[in-house]
C-alpha atoms as a PDB file:
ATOM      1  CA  UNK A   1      64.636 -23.257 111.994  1.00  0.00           C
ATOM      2  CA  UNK A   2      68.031 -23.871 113.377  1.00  0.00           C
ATOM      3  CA  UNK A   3      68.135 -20.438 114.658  1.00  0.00           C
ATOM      4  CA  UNK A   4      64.914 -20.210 115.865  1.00  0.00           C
ATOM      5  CA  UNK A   5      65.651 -23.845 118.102  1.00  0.00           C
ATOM      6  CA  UNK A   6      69.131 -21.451 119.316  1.00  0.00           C
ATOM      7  CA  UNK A   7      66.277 -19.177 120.710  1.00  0.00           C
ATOM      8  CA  UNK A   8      64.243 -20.892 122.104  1.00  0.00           C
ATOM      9  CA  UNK A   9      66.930 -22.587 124.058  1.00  0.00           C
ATOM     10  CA  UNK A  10      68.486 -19.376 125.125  1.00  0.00           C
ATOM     11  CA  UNK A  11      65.068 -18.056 126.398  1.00  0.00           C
ATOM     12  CA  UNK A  12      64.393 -21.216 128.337  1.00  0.00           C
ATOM     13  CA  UNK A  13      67.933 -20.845 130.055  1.00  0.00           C
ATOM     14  CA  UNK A  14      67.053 -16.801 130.677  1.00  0.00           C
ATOM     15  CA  UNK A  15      63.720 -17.562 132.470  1.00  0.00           C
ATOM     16  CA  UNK A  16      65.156 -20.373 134.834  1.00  0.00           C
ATOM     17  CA  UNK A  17      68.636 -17.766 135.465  1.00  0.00           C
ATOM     18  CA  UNK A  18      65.649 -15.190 136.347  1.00  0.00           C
ATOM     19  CA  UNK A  19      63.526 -18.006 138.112  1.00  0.00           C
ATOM     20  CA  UNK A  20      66.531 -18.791 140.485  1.00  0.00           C
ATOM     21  CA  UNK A  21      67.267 -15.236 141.498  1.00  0.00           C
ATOM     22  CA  UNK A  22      63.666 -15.016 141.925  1.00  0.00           C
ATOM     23  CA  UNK A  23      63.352 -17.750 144.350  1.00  0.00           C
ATOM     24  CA  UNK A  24      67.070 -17.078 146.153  1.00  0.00           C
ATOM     25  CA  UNK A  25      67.080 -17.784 150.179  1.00  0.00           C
ATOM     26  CA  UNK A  26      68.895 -16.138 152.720  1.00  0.00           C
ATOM     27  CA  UNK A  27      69.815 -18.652 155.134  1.00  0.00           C
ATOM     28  CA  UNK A  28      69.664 -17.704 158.568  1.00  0.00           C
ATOM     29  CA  UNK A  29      70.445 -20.107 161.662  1.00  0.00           C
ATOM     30  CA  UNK A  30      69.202 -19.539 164.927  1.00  0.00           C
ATOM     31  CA  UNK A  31      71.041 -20.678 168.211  1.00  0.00           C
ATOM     32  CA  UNK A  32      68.876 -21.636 171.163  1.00  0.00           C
ATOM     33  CA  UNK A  33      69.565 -24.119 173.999  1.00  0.00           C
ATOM     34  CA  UNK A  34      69.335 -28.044 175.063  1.00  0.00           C
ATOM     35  CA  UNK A  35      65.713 -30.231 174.295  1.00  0.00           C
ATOM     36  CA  UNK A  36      64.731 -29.259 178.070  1.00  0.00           C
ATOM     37  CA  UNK A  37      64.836 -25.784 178.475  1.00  0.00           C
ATOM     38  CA  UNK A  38      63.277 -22.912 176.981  1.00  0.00           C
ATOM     39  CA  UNK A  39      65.072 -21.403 174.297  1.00  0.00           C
ATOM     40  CA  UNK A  40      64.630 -24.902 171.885  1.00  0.00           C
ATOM     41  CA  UNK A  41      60.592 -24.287 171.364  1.00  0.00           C
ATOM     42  CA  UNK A  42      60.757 -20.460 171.600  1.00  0.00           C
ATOM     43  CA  UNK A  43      63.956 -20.677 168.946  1.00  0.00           C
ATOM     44  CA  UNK A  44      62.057 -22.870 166.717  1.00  0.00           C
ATOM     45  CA  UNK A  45      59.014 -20.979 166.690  1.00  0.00           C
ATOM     46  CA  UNK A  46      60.635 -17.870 165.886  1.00  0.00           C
ATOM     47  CA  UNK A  47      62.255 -19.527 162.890  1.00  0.00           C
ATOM     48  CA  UNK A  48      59.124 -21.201 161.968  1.00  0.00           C
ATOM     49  CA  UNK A  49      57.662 -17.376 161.948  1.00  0.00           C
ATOM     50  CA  UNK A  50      60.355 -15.592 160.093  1.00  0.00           C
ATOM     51  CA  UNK A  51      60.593 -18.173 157.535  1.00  0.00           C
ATOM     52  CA  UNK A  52      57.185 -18.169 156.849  1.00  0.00           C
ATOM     53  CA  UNK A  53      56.600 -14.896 156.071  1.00  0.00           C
ATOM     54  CA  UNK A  54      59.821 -13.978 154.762  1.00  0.00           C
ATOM     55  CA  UNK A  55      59.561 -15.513 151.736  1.00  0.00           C
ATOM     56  CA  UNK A  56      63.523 -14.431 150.917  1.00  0.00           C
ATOM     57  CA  UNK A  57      64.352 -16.255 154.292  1.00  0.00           C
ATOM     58  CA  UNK A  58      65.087 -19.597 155.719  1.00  0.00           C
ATOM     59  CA  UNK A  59      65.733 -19.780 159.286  1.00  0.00           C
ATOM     60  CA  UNK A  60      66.981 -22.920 160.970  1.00  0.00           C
ATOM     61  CA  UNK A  61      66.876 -23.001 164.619  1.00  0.00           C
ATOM     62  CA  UNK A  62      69.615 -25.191 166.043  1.00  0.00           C
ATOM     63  CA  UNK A  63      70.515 -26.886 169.603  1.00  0.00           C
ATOM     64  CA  UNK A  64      73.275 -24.993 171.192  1.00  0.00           C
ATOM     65  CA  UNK A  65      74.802 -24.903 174.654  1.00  0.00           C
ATOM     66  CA  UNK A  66      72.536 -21.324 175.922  1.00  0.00           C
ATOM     67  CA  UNK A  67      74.095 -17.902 176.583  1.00  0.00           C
ATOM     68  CA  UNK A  68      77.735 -17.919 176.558  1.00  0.00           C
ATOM     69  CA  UNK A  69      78.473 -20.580 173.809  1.00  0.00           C
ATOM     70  CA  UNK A  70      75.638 -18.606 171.638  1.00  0.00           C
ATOM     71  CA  UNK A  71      77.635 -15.530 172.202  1.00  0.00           C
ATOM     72  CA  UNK A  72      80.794 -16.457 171.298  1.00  0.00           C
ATOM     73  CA  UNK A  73      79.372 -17.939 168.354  1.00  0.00           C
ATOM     74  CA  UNK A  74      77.974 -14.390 167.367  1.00  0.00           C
ATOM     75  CA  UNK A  75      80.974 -12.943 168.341  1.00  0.00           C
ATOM     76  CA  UNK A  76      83.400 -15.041 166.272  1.00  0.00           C
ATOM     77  CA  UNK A  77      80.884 -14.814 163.205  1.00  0.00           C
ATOM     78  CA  UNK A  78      79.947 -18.426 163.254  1.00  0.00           C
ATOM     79  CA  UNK A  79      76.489 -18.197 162.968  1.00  0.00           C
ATOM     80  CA  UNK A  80      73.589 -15.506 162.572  1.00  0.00           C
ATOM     81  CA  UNK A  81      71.278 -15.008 165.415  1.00  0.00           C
ATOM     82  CA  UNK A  82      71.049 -16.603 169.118  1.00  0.00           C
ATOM     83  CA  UNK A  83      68.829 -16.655 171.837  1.00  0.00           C
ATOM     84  CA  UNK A  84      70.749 -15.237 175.153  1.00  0.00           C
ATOM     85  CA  UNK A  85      69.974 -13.664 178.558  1.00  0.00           C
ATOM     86  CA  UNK A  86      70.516 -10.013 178.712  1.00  0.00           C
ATOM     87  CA  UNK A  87      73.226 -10.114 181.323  1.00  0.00           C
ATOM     88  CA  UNK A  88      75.309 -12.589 179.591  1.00  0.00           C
ATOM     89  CA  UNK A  89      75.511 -10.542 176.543  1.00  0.00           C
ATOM     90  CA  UNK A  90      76.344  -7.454 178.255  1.00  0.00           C
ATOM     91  CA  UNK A  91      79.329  -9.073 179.246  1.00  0.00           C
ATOM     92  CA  UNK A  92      80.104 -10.413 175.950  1.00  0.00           C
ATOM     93  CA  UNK A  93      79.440  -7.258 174.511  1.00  0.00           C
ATOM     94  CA  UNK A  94      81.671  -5.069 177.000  1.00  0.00           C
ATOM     95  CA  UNK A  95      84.544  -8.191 177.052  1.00  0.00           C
ATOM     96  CA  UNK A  96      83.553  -8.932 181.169  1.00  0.00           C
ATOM     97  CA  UNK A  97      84.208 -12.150 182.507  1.00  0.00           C
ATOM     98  CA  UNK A  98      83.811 -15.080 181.652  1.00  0.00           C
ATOM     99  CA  UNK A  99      84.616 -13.365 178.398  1.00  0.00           C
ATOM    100  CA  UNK A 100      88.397 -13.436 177.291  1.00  0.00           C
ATOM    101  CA  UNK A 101      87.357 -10.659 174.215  1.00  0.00           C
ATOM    102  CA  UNK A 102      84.721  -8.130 173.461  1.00  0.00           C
ATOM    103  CA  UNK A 103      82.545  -8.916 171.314  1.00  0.00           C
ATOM    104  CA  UNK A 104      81.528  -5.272 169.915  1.00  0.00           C
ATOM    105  CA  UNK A 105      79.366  -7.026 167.247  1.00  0.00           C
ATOM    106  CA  UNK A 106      76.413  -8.516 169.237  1.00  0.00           C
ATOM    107  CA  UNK A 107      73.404  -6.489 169.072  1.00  0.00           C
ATOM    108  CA  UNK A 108      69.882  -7.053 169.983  1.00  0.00           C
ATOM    109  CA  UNK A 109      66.432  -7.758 167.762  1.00  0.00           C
ATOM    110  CA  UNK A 110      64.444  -8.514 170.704  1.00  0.00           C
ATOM    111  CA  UNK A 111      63.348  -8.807 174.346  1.00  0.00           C
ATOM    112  CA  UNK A 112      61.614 -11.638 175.041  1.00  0.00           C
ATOM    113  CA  UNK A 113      60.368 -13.037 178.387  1.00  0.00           C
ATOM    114  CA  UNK A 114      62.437 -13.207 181.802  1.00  0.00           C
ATOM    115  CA  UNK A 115      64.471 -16.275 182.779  1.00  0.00           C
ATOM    116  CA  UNK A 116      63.688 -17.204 186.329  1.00  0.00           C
ATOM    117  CA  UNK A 117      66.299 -19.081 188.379  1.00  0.00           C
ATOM    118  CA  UNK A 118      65.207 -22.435 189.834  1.00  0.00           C
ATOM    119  CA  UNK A 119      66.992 -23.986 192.746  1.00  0.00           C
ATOM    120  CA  UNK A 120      65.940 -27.939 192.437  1.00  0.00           C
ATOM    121  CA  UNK A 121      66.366 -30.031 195.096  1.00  0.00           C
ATOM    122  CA  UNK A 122      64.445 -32.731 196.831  1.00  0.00           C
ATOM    123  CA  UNK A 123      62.104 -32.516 199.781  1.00  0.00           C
ATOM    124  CA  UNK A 124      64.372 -33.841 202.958  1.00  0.00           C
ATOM    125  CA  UNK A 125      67.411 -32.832 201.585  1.00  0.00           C
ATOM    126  CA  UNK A 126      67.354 -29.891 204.271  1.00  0.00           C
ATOM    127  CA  UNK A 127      67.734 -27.159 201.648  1.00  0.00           C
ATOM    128  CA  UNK A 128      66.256 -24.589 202.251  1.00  0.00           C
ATOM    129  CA  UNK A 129      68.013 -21.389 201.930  1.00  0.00           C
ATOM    130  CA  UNK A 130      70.679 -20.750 199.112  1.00  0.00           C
ATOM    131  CA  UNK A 131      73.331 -20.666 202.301  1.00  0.00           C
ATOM    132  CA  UNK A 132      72.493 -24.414 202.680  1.00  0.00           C
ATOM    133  CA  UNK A 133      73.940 -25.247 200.167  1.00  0.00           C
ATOM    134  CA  UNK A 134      77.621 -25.522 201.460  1.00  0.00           C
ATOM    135  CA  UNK A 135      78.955 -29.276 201.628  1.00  0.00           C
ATOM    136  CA  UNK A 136      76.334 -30.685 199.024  1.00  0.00           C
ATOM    137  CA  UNK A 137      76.374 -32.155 195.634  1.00  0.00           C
ATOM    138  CA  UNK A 138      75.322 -29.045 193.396  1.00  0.00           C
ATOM    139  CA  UNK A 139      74.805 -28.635 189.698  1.00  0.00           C
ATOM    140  CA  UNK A 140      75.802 -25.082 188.604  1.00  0.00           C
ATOM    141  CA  UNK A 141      74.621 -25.510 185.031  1.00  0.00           C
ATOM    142  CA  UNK A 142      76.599 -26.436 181.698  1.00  0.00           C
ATOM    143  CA  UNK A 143      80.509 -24.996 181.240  1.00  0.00           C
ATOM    144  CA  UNK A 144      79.824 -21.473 178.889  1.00  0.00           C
ATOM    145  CA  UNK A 145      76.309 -21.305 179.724  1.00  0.00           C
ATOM    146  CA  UNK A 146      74.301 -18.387 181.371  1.00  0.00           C
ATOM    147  CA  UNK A 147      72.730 -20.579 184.096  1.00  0.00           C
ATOM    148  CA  UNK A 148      76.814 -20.997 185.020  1.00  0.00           C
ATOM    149  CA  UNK A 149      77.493 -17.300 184.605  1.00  0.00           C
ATOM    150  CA  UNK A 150      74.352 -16.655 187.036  1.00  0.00           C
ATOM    151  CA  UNK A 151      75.471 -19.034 189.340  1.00  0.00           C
ATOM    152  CA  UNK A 152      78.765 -17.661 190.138  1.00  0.00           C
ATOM    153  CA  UNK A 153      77.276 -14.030 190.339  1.00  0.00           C
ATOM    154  CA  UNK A 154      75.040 -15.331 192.981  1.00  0.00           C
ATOM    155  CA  UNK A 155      77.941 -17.477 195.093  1.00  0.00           C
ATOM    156  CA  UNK A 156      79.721 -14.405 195.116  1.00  0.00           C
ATOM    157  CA  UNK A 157      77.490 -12.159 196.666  1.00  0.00           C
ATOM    158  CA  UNK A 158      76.828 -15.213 198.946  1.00  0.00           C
ATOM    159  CA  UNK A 159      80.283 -15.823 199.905  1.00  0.00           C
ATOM    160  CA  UNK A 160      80.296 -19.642 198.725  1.00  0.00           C
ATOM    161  CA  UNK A 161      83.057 -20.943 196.988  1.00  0.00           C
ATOM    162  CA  UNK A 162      83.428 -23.979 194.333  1.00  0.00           C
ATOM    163  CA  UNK A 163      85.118 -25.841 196.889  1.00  0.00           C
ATOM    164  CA  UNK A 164      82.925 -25.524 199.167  1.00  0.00           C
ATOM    165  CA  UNK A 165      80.298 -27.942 197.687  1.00  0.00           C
ATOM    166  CA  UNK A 166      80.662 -31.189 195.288  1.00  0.00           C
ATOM    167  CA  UNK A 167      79.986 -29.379 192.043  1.00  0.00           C
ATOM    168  CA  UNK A 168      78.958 -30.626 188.341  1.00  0.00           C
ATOM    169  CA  UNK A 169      78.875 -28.403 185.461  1.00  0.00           C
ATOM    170  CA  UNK A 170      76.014 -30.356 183.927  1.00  0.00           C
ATOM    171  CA  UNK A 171      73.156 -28.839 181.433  1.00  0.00           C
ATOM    172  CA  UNK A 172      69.301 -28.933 182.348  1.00  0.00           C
ATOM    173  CA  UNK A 173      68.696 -32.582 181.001  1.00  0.00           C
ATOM    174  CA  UNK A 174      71.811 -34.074 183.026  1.00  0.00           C
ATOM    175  CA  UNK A 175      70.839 -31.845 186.097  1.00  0.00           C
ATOM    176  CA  UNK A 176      67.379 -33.615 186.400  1.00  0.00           C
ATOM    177  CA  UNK A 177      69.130 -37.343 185.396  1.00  0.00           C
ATOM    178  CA  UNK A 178      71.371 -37.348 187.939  1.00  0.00           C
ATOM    179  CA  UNK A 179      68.870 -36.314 190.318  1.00  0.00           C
ATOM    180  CA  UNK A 180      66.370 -39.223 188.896  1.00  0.00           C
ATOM    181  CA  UNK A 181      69.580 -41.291 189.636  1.00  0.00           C
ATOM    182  CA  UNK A 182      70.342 -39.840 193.342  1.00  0.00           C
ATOM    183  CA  UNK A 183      73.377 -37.851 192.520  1.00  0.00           C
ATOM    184  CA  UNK A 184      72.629 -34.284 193.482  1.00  0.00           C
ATOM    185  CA  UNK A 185      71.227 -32.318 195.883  1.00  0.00           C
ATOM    186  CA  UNK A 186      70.864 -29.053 194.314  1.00  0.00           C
ATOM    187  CA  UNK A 187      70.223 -27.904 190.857  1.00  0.00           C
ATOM    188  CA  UNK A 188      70.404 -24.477 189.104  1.00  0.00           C
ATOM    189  CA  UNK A 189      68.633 -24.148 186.121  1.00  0.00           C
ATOM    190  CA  UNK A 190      67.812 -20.500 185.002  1.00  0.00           C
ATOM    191  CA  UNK A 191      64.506 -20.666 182.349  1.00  0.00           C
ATOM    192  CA  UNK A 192      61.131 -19.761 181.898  1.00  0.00           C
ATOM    193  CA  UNK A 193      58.629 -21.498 183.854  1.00  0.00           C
ATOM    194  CA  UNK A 194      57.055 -24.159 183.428  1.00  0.00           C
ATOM    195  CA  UNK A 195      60.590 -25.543 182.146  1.00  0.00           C
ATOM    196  CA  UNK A 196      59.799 -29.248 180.292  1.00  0.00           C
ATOM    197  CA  UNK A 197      63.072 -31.174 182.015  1.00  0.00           C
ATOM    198  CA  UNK A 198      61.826 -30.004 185.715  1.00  0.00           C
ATOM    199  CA  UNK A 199      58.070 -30.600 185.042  1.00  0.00           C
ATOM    200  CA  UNK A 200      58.858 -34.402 183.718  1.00  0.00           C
ATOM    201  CA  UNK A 201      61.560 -34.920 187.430  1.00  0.00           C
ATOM    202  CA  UNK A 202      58.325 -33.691 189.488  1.00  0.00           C
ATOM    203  CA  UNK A 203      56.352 -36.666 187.814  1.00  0.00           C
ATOM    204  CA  UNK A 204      58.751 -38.830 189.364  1.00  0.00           C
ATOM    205  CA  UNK A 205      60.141 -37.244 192.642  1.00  0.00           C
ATOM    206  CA  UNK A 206      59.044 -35.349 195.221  1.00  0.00           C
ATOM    207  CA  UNK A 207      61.356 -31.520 194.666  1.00  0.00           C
ATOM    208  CA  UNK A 208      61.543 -28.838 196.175  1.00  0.00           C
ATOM    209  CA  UNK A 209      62.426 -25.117 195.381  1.00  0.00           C
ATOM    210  CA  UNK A 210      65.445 -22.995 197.469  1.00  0.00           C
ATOM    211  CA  UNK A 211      63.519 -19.483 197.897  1.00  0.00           C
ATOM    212  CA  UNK A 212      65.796 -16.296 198.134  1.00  0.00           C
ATOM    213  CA  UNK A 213      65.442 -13.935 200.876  1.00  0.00           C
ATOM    214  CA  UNK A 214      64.372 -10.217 200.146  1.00  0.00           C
ATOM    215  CA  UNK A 215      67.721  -9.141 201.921  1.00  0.00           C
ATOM    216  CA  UNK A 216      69.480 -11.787 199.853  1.00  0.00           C
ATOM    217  CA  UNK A 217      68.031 -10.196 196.533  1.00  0.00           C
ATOM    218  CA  UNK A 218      68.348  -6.557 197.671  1.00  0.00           C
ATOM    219  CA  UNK A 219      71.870  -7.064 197.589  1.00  0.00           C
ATOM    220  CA  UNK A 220      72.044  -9.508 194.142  1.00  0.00           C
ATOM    221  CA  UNK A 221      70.572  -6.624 192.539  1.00  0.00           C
ATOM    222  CA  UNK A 222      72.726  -3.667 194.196  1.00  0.00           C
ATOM    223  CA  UNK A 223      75.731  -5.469 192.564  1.00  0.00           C
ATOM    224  CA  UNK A 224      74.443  -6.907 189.400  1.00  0.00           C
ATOM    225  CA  UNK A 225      71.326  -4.326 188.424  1.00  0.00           C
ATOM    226  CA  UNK A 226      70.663  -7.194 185.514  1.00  0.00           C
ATOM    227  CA  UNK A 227      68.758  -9.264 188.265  1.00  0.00           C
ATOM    228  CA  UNK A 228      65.001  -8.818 189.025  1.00  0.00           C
ATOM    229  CA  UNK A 229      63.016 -10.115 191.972  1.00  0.00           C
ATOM    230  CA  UNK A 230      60.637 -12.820 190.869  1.00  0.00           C
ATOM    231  CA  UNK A 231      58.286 -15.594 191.609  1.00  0.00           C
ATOM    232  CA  UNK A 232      57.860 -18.823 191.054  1.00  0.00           C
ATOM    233  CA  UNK A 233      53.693 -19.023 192.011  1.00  0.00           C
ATOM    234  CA  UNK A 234      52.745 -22.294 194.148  1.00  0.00           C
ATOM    235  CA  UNK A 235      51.735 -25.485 192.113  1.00  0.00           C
ATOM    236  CA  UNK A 236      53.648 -24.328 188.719  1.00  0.00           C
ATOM    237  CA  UNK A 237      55.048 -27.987 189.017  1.00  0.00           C
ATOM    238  CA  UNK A 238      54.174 -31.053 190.864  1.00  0.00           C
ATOM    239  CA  UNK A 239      54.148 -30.755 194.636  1.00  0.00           C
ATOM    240  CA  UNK A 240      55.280 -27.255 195.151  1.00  0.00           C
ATOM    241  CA  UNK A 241      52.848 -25.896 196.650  1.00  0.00           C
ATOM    242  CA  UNK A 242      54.197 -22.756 198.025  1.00  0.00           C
ATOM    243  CA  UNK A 243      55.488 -19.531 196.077  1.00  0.00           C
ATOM    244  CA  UNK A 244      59.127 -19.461 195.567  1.00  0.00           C
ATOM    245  CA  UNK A 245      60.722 -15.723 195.253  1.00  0.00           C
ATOM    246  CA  UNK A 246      63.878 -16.320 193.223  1.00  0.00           C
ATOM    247  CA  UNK A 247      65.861 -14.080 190.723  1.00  0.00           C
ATOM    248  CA  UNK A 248      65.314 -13.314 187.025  1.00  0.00           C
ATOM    249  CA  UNK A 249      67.306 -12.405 183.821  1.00  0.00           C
ATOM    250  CA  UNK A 250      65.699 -11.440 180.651  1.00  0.00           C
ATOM    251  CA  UNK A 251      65.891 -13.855 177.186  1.00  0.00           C
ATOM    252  CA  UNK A 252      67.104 -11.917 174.429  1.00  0.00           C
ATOM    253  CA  UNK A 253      67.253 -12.456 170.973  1.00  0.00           C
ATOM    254  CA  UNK A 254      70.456 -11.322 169.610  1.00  0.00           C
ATOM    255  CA  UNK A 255      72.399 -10.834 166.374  1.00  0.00           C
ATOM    256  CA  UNK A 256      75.682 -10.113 164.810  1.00  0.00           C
ATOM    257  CA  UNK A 257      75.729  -6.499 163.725  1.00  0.00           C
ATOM    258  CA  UNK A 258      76.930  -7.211 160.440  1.00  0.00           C
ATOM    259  CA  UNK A 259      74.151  -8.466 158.906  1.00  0.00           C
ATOM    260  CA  UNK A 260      72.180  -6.148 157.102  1.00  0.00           C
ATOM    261  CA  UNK A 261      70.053  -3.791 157.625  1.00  0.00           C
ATOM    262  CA  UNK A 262      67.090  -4.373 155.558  1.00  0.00           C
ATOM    263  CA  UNK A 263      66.536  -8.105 156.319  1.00  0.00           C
ATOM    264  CA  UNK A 264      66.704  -7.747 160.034  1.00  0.00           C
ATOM    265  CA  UNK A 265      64.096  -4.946 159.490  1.00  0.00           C
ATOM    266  CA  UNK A 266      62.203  -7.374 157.870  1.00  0.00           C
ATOM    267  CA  UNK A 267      62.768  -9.803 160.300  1.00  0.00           C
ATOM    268  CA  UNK A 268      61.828  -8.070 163.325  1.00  0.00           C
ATOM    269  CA  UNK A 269      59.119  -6.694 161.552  1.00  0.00           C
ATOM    270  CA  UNK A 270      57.208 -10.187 160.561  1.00  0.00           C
ATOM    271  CA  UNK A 271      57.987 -11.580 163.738  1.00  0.00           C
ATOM    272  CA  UNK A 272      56.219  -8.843 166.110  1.00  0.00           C
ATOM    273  CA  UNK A 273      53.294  -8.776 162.702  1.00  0.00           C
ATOM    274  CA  UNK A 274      52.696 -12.554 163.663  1.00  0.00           C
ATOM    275  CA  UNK A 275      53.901 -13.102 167.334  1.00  0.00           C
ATOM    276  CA  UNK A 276      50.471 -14.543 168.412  1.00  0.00           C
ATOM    277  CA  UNK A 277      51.401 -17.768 166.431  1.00  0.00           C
ATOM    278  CA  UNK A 278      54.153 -18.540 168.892  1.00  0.00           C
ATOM    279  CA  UNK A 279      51.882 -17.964 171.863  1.00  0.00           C
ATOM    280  CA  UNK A 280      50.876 -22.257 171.447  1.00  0.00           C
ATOM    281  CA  UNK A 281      54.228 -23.247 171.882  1.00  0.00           C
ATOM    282  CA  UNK A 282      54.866 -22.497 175.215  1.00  0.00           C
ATOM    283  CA  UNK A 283      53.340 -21.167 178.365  1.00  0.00           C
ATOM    284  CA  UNK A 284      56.070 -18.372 179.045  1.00  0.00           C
ATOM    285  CA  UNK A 285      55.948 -17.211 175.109  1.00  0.00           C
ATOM    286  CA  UNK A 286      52.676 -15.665 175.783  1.00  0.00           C
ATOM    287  CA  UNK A 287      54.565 -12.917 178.297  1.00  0.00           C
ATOM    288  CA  UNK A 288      56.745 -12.012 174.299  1.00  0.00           C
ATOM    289  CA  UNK A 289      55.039  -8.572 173.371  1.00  0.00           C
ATOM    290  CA  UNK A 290      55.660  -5.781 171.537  1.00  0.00           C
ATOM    291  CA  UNK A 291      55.450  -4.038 174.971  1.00  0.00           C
ATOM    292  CA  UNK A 292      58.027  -5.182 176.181  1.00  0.00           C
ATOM    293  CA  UNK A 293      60.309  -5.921 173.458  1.00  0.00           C
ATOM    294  CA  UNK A 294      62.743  -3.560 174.867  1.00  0.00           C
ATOM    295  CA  UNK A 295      62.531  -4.206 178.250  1.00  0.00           C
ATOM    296  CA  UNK A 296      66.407  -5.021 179.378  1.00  0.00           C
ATOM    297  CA  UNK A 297      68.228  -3.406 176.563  1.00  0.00           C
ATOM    298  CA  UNK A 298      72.133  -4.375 177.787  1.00  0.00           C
ATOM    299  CA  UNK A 299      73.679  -4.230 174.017  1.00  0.00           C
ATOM    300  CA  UNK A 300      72.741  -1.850 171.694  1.00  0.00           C
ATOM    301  CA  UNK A 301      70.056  -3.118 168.551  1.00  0.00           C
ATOM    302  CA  UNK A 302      70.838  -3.678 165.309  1.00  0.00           C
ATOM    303  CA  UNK A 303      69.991  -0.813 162.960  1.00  0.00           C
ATOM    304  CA  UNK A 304      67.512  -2.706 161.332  1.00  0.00           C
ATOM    305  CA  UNK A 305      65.583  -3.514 164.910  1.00  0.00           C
ATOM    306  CA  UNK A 306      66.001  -0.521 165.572  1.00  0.00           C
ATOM    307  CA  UNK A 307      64.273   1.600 162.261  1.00  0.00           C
ATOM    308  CA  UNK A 308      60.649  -1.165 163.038  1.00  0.00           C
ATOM    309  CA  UNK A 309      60.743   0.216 166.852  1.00  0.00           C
ATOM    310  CA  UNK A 310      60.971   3.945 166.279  1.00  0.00           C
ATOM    311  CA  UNK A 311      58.529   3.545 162.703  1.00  0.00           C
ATOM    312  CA  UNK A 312      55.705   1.592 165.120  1.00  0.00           C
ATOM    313  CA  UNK A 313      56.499   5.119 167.586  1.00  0.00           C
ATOM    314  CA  UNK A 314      58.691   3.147 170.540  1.00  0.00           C
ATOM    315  CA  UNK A 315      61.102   5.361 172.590  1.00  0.00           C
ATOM    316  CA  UNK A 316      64.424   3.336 172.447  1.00  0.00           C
ATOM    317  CA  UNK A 317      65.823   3.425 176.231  1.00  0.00           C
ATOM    318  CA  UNK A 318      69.347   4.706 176.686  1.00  0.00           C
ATOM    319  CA  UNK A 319      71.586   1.764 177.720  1.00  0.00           C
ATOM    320  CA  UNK A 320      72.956   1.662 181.120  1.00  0.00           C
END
């Protein structure tokens, strides 16, 4: 009997050992951006996705400060995945400024929509033209972010200097607070559109949107190929009625490249199985498709991205 109680004891212990190695997570956190922008509903619907039909994974998305701060985190090995522009990781790939290191680690899962750059300001403020800005109080977007990294692309090719305007590093909520509290004159934010943080300041105030020449652009993208011409169409927030040409990046969903192989195949491979249920979330996830899911390429993907792409017959593009 007293064996037989030994036994049973030993088989109970046996099937919960099994049971937990059954039921092991990988946990996986996901690095997106502030409440206002894009990259906090997009991030947690991805994880929302991947965890669901995973069943070996739990990913967390988590607030971060957007491109460059999600980069070095990757970088450093300080957490998993990230949502990015393409640009920005290019030059955190390839060590570029504002980068102090490479970072030959990051690699890519996905493309996901582009990243249009909105130039806030109010209506009267006689801004107009990006040149105007010179002598005003301008938000350039957070310190290690990619709206900041866009920014001073852009002044350079403009020839406008720091100093030559009243500016705050300041994120997309404390962009459109300080203009609720009549503290700026011009904000950059670089998101999709509609972004949540400009559409609740055009509730309240009556904006405006700086438009960007053709010549201007031309010559954005002759330097920094990563830009694309875009628009911003007429009544895609409160009292804008006209369309507002304006550069784009790409949002990218990025990695460290030593994770492995299999469960970013996985990964990648229930997320693009199951993208329509991300589609609700927000008005720019509807332009993520399998399409264009390499549209952009600036690092090169992770092996495990990679082997879903070529098995559903996609050409991966050469990177430039």
């Amino acid at each position: 009997m007293k064996k037989l109680i030994v036994f049973v004891m030993v088989s109970v212990m046996l099937v919960g050992v099994f049971a937990g190695a059954a039921c092991a997570k990988t946990f996986v956190s996901l690095a997106t951006g502030g409440t206002g922008g894009t990259y906090y509903p997009v991030g947690g619907g991805i994880a929302d996705i991947v965890s669901k039909y995973v069943p070996e994974v739990q990913m967390t998305s988590e607030t971060g400060n957007a491109s460059q701060a999600n980069l070095n985190l990757i970088g450093t090995h300080q957490i998993e995945m990230a949502l990015a522009q393409n640009d920005v990781s290019m030059w955190a790939f390839k060590g570029m400024k504002p980068f102090t290191q490479e970072f030959p680690n990051v690699r890519m899962i996905a493309s996901l929509y582009p990243e249009t750059l909105h130039v806030i300001t109010m209506k009267g403020s006689g801004v107009k033209d990006i040149m105007d800005i010179k002598g005003k109080r301008v938000s350039v977007g957070a310190p290690g972010s990619g709206v900041a990294a866009d920014v001073a692309a852009i002044l350079r090719v403009a020839g406008i200097k720091y100093g030559e305007m009243k500016t705050d590093f300041l994120d997309f909520n404390n962009t459109t607070q300080r203009f609720k509290d009549n503290q700026l004159d011009v904000g950059f934010v670089v998101a999709g559109f509609p972004t949540a943080s400009i559409m609740d300041l055009a509730t309240m105030h009556d904006i405006d949107l700086v438009t960007f020449s053709d010549e201007f652009m031309d010559k954005l993208i002759a330097e920094y190929p990563f830009f694309a011409k875009n628009v911003i169409p007429a009544g895609t927030y409160k009292g804008v009625d006209h369309d507002t040409p304006t550069p784009a990046v790409m949002a990218v969903w990025v990695c460290d490249g030593d994770l492995d192989e299999d469960l970013i195949y996985k990964i990648t491979k229930a997320f693009w199985e199951n993208v329509e249920e991300l589609y609700p979330i927000h008005a720019k996830a509807k332009l993520i498709t399998l399409d264009t899911a390499l549209q952009g390429l600036s690092v090169p993907l992770h092996p495990g991205a990679e082997k879903y792409y070529k098995e559903v017959g996609m050409t991966i593009p050469a990177i430039k």
